[in-house]
C-alpha atoms as a PDB file:
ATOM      1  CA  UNK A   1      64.195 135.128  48.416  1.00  0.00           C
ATOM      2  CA  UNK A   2      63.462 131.362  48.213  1.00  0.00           C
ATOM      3  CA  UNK A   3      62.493 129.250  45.346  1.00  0.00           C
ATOM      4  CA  UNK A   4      59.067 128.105  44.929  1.00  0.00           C
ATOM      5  CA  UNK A   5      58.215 124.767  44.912  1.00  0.00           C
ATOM      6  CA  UNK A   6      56.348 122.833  41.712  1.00  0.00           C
ATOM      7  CA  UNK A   7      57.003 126.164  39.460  1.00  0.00           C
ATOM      8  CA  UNK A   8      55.604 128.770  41.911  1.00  0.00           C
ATOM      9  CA  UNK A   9      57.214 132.063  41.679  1.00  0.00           C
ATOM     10  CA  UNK A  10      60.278 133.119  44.192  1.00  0.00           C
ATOM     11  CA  UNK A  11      59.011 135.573  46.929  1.00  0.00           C
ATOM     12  CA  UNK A  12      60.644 136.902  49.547  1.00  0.00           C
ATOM     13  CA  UNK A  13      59.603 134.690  53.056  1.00  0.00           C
ATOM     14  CA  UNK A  14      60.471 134.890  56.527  1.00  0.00           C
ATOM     15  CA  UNK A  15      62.208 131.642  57.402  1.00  0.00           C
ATOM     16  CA  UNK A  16      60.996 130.117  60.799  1.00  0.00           C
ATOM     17  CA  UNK A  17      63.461 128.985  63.207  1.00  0.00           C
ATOM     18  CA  UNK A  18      62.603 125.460  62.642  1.00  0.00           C
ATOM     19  CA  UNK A  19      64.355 125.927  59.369  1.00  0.00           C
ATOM     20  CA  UNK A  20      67.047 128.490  60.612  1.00  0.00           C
ATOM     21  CA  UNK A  21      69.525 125.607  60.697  1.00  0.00           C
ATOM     22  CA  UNK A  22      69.239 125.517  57.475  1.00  0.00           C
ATOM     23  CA  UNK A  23      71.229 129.121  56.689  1.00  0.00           C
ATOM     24  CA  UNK A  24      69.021 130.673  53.924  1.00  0.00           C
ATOM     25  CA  UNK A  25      69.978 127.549  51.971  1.00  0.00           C
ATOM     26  CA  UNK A  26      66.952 125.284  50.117  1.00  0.00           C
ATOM     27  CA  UNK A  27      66.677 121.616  51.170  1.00  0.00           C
ATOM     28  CA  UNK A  28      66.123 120.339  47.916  1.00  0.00           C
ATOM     29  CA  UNK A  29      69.146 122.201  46.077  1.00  0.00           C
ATOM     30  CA  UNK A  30      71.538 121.260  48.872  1.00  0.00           C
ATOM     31  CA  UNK A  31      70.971 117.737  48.116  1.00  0.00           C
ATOM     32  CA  UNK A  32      70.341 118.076  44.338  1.00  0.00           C
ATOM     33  CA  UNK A  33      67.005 116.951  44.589  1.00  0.00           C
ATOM     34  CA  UNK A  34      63.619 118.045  43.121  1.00  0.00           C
ATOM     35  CA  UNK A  35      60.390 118.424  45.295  1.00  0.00           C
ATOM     36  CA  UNK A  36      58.603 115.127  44.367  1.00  0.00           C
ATOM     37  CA  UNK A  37      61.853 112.845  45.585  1.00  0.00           C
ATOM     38  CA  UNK A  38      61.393 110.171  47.585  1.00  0.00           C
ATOM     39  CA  UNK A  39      62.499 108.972  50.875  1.00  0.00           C
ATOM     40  CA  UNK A  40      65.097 106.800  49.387  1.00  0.00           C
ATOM     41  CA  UNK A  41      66.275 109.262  47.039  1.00  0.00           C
ATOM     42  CA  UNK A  42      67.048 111.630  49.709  1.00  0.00           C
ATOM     43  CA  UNK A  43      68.679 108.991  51.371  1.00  0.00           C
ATOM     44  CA  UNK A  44      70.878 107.873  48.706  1.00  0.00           C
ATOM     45  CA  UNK A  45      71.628 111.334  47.924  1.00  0.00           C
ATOM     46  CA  UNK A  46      73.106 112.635  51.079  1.00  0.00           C
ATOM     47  CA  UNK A  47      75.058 109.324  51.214  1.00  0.00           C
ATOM     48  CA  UNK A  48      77.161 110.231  47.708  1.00  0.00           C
ATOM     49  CA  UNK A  49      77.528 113.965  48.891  1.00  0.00           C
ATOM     50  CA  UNK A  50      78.638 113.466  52.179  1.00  0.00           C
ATOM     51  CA  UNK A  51      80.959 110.579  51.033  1.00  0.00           C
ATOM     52  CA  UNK A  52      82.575 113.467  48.345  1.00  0.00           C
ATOM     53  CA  UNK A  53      82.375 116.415  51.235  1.00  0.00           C
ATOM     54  CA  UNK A  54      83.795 114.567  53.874  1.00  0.00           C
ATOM     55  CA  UNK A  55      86.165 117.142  55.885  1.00  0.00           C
ATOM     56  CA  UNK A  56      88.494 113.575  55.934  1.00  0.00           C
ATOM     57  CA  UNK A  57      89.816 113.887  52.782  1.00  0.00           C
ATOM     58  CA  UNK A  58      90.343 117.479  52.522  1.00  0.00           C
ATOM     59  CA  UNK A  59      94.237 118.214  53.633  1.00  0.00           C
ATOM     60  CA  UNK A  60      94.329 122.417  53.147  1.00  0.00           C
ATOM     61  CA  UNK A  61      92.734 124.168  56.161  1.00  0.00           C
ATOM     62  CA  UNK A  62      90.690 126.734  54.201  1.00  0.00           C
ATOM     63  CA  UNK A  63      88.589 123.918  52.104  1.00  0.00           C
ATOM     64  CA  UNK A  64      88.547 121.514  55.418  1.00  0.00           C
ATOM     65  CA  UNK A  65      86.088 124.396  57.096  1.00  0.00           C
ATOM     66  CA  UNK A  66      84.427 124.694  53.808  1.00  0.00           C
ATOM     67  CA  UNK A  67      83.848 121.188  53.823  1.00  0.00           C
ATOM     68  CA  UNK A  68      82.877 121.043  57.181  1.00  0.00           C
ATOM     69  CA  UNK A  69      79.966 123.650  56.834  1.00  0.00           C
ATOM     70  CA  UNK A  70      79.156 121.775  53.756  1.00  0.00           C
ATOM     71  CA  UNK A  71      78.487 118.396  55.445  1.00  0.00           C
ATOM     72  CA  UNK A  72      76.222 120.184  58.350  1.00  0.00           C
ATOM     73  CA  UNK A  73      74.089 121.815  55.572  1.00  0.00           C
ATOM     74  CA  UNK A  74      73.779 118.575  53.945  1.00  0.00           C
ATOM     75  CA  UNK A  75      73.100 116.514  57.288  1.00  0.00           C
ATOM     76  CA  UNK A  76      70.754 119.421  58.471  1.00  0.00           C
ATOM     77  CA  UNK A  77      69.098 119.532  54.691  1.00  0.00           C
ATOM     78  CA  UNK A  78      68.386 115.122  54.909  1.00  0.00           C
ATOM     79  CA  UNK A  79      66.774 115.162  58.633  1.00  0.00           C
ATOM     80  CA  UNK A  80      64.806 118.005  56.852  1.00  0.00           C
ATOM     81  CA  UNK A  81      63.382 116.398  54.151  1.00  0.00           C
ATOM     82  CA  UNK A  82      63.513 112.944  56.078  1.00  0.00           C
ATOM     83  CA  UNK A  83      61.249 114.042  59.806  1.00  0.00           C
ATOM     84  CA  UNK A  84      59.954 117.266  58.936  1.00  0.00           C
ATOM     85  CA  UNK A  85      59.115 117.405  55.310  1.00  0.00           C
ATOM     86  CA  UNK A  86      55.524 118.162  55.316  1.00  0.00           C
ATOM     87  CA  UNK A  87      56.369 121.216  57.154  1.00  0.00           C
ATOM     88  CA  UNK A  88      58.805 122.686  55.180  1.00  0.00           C
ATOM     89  CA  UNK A  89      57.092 121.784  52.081  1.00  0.00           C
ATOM     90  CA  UNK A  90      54.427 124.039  53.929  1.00  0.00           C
ATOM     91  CA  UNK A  91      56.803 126.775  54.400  1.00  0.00           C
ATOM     92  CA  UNK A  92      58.014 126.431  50.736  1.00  0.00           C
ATOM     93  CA  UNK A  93      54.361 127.090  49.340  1.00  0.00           C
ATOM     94  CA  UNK A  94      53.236 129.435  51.572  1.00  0.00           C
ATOM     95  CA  UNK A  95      50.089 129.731  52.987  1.00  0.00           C
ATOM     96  CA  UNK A  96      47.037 129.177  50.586  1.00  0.00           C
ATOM     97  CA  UNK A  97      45.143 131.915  49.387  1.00  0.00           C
ATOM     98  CA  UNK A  98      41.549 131.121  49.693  1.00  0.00           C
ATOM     99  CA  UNK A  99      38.644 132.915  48.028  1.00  0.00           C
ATOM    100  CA  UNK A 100      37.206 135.977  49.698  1.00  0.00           C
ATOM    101  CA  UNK A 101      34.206 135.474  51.913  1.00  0.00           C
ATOM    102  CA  UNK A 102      30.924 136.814  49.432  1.00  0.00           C
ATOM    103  CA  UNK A 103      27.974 138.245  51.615  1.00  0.00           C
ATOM    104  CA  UNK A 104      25.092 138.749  49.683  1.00  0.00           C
ATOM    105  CA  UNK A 105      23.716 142.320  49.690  1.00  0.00           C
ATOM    106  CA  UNK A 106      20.206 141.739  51.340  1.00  0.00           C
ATOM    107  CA  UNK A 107      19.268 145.375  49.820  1.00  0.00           C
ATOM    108  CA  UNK A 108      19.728 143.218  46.427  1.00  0.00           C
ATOM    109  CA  UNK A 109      16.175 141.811  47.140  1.00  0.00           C
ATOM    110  CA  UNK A 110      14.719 144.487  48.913  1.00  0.00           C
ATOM    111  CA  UNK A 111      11.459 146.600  47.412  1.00  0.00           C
ATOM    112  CA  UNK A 112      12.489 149.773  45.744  1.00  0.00           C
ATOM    113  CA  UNK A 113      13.233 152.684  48.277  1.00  0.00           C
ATOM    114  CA  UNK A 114      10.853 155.601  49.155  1.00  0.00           C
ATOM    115  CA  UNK A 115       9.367 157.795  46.783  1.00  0.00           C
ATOM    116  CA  UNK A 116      11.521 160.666  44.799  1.00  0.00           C
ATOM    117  CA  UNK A 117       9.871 163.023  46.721  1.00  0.00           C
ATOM    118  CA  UNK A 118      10.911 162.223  50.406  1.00  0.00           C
ATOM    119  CA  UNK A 119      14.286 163.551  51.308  1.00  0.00           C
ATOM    120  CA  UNK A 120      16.671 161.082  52.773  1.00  0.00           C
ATOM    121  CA  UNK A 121      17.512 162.164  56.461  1.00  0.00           C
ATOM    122  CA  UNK A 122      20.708 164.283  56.766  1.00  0.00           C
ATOM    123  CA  UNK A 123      23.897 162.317  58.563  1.00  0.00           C
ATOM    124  CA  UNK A 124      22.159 158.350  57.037  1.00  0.00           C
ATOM    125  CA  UNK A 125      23.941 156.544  54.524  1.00  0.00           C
ATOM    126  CA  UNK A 126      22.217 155.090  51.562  1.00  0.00           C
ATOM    127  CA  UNK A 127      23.811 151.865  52.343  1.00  0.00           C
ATOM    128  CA  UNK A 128      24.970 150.702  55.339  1.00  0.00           C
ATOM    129  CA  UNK A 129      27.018 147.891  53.792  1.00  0.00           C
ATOM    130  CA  UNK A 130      29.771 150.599  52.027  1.00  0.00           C
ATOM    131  CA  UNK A 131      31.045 151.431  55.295  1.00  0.00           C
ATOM    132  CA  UNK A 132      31.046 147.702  57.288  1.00  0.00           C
ATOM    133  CA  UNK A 133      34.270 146.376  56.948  1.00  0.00           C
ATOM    134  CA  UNK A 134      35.558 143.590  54.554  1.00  0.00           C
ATOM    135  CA  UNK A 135      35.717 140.426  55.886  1.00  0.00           C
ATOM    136  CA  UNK A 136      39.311 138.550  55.952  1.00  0.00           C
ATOM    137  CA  UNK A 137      40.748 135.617  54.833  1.00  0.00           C
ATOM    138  CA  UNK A 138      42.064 132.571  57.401  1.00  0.00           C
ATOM    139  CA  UNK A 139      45.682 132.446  57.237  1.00  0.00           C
ATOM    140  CA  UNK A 140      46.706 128.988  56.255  1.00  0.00           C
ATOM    141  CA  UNK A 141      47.560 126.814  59.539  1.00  0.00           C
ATOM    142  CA  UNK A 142      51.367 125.718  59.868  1.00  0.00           C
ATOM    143  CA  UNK A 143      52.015 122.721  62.213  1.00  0.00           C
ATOM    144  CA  UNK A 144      54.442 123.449  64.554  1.00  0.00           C
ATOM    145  CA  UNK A 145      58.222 123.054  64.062  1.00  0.00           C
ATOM    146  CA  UNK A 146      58.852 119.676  65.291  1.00  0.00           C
ATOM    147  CA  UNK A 147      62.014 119.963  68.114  1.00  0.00           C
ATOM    148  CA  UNK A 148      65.691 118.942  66.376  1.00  0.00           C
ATOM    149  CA  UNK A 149      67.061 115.545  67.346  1.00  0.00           C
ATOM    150  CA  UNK A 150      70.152 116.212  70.496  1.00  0.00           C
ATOM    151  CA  UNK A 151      73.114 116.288  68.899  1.00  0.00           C
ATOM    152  CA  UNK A 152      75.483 113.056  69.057  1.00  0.00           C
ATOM    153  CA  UNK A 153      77.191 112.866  72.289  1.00  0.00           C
ATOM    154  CA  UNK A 154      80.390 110.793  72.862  1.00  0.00           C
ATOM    155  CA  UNK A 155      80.160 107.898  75.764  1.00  0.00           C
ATOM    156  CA  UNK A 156      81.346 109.199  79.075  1.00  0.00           C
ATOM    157  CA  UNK A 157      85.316 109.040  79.468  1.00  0.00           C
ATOM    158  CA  UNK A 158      85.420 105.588  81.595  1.00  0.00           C
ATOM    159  CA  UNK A 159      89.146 105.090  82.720  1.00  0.00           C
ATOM    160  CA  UNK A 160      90.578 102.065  83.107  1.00  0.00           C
ATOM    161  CA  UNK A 161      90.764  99.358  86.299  1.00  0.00           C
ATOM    162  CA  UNK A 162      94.437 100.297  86.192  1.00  0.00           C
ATOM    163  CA  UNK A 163      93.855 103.714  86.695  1.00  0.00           C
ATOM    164  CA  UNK A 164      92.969 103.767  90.039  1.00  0.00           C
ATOM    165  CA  UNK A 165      96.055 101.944  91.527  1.00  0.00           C
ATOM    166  CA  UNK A 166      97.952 103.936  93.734  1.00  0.00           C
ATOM    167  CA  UNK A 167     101.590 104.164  92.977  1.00  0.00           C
ATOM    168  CA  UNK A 168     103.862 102.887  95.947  1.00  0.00           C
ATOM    169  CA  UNK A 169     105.763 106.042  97.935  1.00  0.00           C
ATOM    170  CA  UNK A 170     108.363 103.001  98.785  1.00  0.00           C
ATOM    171  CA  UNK A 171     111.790 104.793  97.170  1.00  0.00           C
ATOM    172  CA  UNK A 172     113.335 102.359  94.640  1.00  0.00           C
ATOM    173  CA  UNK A 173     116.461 101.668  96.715  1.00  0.00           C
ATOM    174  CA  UNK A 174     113.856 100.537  99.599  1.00  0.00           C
ATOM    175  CA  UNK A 175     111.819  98.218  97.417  1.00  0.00           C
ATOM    176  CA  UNK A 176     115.271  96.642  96.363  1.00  0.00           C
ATOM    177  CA  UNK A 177     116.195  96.385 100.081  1.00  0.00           C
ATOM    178  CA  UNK A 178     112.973  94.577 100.822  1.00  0.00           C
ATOM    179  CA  UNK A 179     113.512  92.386  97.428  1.00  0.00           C
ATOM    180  CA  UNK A 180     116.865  90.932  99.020  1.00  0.00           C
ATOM    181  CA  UNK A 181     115.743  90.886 102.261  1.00  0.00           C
ATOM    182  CA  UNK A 182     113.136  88.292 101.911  1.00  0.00           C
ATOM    183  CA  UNK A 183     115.220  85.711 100.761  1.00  0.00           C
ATOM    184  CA  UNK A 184     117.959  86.777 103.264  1.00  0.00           C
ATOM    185  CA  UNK A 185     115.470  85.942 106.059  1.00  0.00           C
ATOM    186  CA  UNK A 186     113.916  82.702 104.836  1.00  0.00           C
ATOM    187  CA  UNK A 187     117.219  81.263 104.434  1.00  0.00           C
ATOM    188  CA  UNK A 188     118.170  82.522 108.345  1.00  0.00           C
ATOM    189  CA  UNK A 189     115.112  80.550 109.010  1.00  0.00           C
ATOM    190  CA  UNK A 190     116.340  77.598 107.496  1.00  0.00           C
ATOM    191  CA  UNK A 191     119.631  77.698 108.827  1.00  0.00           C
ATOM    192  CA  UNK A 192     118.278  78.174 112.523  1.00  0.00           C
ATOM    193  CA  UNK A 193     115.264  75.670 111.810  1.00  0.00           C
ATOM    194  CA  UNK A 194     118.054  72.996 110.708  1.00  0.00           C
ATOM    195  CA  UNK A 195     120.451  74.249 113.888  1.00  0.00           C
ATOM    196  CA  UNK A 196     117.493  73.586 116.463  1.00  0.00           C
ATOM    197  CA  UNK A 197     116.796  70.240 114.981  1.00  0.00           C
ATOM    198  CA  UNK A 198     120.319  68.816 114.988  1.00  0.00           C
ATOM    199  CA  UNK A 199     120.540  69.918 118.385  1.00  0.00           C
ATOM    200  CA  UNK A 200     117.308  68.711 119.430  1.00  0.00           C
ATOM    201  CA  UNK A 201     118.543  65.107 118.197  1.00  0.00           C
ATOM    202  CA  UNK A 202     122.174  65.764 119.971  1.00  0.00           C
ATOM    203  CA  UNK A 203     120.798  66.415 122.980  1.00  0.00           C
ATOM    204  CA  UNK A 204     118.069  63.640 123.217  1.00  0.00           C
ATOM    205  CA  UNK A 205     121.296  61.004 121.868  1.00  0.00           C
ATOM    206  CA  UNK A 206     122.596  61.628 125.184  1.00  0.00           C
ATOM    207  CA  UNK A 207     121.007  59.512 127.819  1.00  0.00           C
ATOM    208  CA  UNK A 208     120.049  60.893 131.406  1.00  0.00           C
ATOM    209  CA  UNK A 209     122.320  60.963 134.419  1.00  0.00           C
ATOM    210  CA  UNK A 210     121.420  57.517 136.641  1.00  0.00           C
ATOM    211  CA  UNK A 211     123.819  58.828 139.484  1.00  0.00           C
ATOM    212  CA  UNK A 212     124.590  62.535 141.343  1.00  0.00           C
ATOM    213  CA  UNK A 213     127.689  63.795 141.414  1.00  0.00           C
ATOM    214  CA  UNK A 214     129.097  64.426 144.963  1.00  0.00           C
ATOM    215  CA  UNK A 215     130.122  68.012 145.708  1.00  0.00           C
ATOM    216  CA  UNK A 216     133.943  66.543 145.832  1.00  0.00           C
ATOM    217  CA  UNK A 217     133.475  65.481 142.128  1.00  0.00           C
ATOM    218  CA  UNK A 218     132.380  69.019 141.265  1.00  0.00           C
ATOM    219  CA  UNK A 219     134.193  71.342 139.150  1.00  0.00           C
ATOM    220  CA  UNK A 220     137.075  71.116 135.757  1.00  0.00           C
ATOM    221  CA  UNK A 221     139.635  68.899 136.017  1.00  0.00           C
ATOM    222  CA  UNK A 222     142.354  68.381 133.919  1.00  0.00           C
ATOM    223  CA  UNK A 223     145.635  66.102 133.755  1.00  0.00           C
ATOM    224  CA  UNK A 224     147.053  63.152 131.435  1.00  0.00           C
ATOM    225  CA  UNK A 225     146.366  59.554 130.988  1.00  0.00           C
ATOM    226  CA  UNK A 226     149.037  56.969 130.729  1.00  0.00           C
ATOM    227  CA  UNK A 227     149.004  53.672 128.859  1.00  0.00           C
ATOM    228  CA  UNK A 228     149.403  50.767 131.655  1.00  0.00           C
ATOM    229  CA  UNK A 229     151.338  48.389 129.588  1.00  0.00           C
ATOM    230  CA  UNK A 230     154.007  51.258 128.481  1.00  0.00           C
ATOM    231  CA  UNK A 231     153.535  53.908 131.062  1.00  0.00           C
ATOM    232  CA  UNK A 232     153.991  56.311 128.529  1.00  0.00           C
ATOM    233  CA  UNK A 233     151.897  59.802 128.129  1.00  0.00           C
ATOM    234  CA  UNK A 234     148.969  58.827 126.060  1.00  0.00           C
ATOM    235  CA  UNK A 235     146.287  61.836 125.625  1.00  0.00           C
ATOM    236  CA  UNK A 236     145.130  64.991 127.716  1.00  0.00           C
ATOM    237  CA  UNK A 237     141.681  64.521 129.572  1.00  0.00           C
ATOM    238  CA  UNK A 238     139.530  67.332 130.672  1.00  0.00           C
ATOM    239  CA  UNK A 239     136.415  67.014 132.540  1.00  0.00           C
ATOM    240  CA  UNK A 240     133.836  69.074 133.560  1.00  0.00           C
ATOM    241  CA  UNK A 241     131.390  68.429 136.320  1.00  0.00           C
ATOM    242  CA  UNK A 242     128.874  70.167 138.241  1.00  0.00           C
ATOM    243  CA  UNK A 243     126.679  68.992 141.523  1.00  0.00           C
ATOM    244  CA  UNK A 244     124.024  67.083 140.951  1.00  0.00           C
ATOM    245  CA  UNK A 245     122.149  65.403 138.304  1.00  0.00           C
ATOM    246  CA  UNK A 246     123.587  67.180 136.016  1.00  0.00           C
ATOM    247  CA  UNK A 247     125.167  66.131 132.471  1.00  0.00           C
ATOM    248  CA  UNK A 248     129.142  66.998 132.365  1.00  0.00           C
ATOM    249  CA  UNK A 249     131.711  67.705 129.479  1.00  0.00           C
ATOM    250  CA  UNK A 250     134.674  65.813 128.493  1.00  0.00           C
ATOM    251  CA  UNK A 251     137.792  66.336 126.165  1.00  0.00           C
ATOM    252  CA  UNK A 252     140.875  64.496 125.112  1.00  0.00           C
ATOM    253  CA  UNK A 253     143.755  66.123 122.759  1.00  0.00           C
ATOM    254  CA  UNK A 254     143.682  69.389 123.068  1.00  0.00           C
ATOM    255  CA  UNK A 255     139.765  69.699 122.720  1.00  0.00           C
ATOM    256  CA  UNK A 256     140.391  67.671 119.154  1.00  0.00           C
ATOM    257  CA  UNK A 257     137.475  64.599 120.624  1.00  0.00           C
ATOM    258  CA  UNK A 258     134.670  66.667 122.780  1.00  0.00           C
ATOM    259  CA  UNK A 259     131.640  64.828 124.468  1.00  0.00           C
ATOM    260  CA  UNK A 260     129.244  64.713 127.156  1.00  0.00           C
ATOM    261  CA  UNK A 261     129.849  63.190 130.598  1.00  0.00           C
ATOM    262  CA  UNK A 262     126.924  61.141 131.726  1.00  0.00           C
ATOM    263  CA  UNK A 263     127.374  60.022 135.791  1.00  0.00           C
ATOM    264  CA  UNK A 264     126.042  56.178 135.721  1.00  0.00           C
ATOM    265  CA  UNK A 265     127.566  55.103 139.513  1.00  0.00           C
ATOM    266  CA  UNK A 266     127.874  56.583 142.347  1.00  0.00           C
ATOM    267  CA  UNK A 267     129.206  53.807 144.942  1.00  0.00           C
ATOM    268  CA  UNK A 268     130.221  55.636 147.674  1.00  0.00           C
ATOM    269  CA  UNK A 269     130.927  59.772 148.149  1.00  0.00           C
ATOM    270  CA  UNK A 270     134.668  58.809 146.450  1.00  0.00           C
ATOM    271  CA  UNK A 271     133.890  56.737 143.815  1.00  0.00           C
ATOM    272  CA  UNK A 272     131.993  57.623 140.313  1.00  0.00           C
ATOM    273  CA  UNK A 273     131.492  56.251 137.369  1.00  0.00           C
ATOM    274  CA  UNK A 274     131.407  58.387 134.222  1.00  0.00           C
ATOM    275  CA  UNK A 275     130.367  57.200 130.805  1.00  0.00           C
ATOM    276  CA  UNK A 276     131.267  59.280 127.877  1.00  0.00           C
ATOM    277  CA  UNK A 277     129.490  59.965 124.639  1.00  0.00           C
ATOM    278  CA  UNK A 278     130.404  61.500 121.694  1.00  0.00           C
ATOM    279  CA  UNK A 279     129.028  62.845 118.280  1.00  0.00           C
ATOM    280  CA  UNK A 280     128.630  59.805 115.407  1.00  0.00           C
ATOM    281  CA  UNK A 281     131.526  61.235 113.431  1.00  0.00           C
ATOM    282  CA  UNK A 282     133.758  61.222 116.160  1.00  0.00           C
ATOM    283  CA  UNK A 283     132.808  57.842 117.599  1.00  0.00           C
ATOM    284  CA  UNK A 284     136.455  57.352 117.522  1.00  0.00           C
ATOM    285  CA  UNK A 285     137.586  59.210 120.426  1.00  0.00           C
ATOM    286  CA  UNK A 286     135.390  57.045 122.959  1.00  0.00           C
ATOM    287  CA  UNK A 287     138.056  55.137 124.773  1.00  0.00           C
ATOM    288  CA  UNK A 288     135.677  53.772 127.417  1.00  0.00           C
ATOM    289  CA  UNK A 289     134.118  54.796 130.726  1.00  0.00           C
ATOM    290  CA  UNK A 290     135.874  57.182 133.205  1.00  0.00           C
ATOM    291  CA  UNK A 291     136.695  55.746 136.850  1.00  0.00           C
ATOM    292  CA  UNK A 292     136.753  58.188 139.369  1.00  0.00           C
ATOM    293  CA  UNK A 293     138.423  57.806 142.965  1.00  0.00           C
ATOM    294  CA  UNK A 294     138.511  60.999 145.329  1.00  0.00           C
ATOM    295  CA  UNK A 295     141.977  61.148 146.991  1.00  0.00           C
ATOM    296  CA  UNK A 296     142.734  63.109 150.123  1.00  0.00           C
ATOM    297  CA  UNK A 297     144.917  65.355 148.647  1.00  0.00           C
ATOM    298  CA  UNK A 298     141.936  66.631 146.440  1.00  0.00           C
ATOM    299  CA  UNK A 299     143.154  65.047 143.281  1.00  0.00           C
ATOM    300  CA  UNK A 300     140.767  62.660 141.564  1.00  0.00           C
ATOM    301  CA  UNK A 301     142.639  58.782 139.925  1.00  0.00           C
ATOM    302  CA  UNK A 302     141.393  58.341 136.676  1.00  0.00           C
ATOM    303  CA  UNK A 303     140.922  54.580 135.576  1.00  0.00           C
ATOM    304  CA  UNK A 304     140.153  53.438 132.423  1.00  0.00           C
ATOM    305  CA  UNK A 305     139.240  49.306 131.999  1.00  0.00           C
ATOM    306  CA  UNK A 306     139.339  46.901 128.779  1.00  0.00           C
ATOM    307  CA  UNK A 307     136.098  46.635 127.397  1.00  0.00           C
ATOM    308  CA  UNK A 308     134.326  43.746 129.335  1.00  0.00           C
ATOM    309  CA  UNK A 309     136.824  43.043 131.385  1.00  0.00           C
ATOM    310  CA  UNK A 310     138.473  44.063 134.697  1.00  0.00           C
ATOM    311  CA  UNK A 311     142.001  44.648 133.714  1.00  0.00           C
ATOM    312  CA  UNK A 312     143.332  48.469 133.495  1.00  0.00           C
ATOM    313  CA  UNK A 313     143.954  49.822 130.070  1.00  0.00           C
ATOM    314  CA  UNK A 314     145.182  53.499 131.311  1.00  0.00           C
ATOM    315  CA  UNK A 315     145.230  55.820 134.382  1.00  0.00           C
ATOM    316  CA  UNK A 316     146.041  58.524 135.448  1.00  0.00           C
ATOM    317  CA  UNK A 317     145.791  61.575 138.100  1.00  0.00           C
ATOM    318  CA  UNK A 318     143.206  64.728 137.101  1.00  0.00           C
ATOM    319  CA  UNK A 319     144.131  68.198 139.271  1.00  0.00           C
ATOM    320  CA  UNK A 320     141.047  70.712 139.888  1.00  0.00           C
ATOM    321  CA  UNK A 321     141.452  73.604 138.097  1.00  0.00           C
END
């Protein structure tokens, strides 16, 4: 049973499924409005009830799905009355009854019938209008339900950039090892960078060989130098020579002054001169050039000169080890 609308009486309708949404409920009532509201009425309307039926600011769990239901009526009752109001007011109303179809009776104007006398054949009717049938009345046209908006959908889930980075299998103990590593190896590469270079520039301090060094020259020998003027023990010499033109190795005390040995002289197959040259921190231990005589019992003299001059300042006898 629905209300009528402008005062017409309540009658019992079939509601159509454009308005099924609406629950048996009445459009108007839900939103407290009578028939001849406007569009900004309804508006305004369903803005103060669904600010007061909000399900937001209901806390007990019964009256939240009250509310709920409440707000959908009231949502589906203002896109009613807002889209599709001509055709519910339609459906309201009901269709129109218009005024039955009058034929004229054309026996109304016809000439009297026969005379008294003559029988009317058996099986006629006197008038074949009693029997036609009645004419009917056009139902009243409703326009079609009009389709219901799609309900709201939320955006698609998007998830972040992050979200896609893949997490490292490395344990935790490995990525530490590889944290320490690094560093470990760049300063190896230092250290070894800084090794080659100092003994890129210790090697090119030394100067070439100018002479060979005769086979009777090769090999270590070792024995100790005397001071001329006291003829007393003065240091240990050790030197190191191989065939060729090759650079040798010298050291005095005990390996405390090492150096290279660069043959300058060669004057004949007995006697070689020897110039040593150490590091710049131990310039000290240079205590000239090294004056080498072959004897014939294979044992080299060792003869060390003043610088500049021609006088002896040491000498002494070197065995082959």
């Amino acid at each position: 049973m629905l209300p009528g609308v402008g005062g017409a009486q309540n009658r019992p309708l079939t509601v159509p499924e454009a308005f099924g949404e609406l629950a048996g409920k009445e459009a108007y009532a839900l939103l407290g409005l009578s028939p001849d509201a406007t569009a900004g009425d309804v508006q305004s309307a369903w803005r103060s009830l669904a600010r007061t039926h909000h399900p937001d600011h209901v806390t007990d769990p019964g009256a939240k799905a009250e509310a709920e239901e409440t707000l959908r009526l009231i949502n589906i009752a203002r896109d009613v009355l807002l889209h599709r109001r001509a055709a519910y007011d339609a459906f309201l109303n009901g269709p129109d009854e218009e005024p039955e179809e009058i034929i004229d009776d054309p026996w109304d104007a016809a000439d009297a019938g026969s005379p008294a006398g003559d029988p009317q054949p058996p099986g006629e009717p006197s008038d074949p209008w009693e029997t036609a049938p009645r004419g009917r009345a056009v139902p009243h046209a409703v326009p079609p339900p009009r389709r219901p908006p799609p309900p709201h959908m939320p955006p698609p889930h998007v998830p972040p950039p992050w979200a896609h980075r893949r997490r490292s299998r490395l344990s935790r103990r490995t990525r530490l090892a590889i944290a320490c590593g690094i560093p470990l190896g760049l300063l190896c590469l230092v250290f070894l960078g800084t090794a080659a270079i100092l003994a890129v520039e210790d090697r090119t301090s030394v100067p070439d060989p100018e002479a060979p060094v005769p086979p009777g020259f090769a090999g270590t020998w070792q024995g100790t130098v005397r001071d001329v003027e006291t003829n007393q023990p003065s240091w240990d010499v050790k030197l190191s020579l191989r065939t060729g033109w090759h650079i040798g190795e010298v050291s005095y005390m005990d390996g405390r002054c090492k150096g290279k040995a660069v043959p300058t002289v060669l004057d004949t197959e007995k006697n070689l001169t020897v110039r040593t040259v150490f590091s710049n921190d131990r310039d000290t231990c240079n205590v000239g050039d090294l004056h080498l005589t072959h004897r014939r019992d294979g044992r080299l003299d060792l003869v060390y000169y003043m610088p500049g001059q021609q006088d002896k300042s040491a000498r002494g006898t070197l065995d082959h080890k």
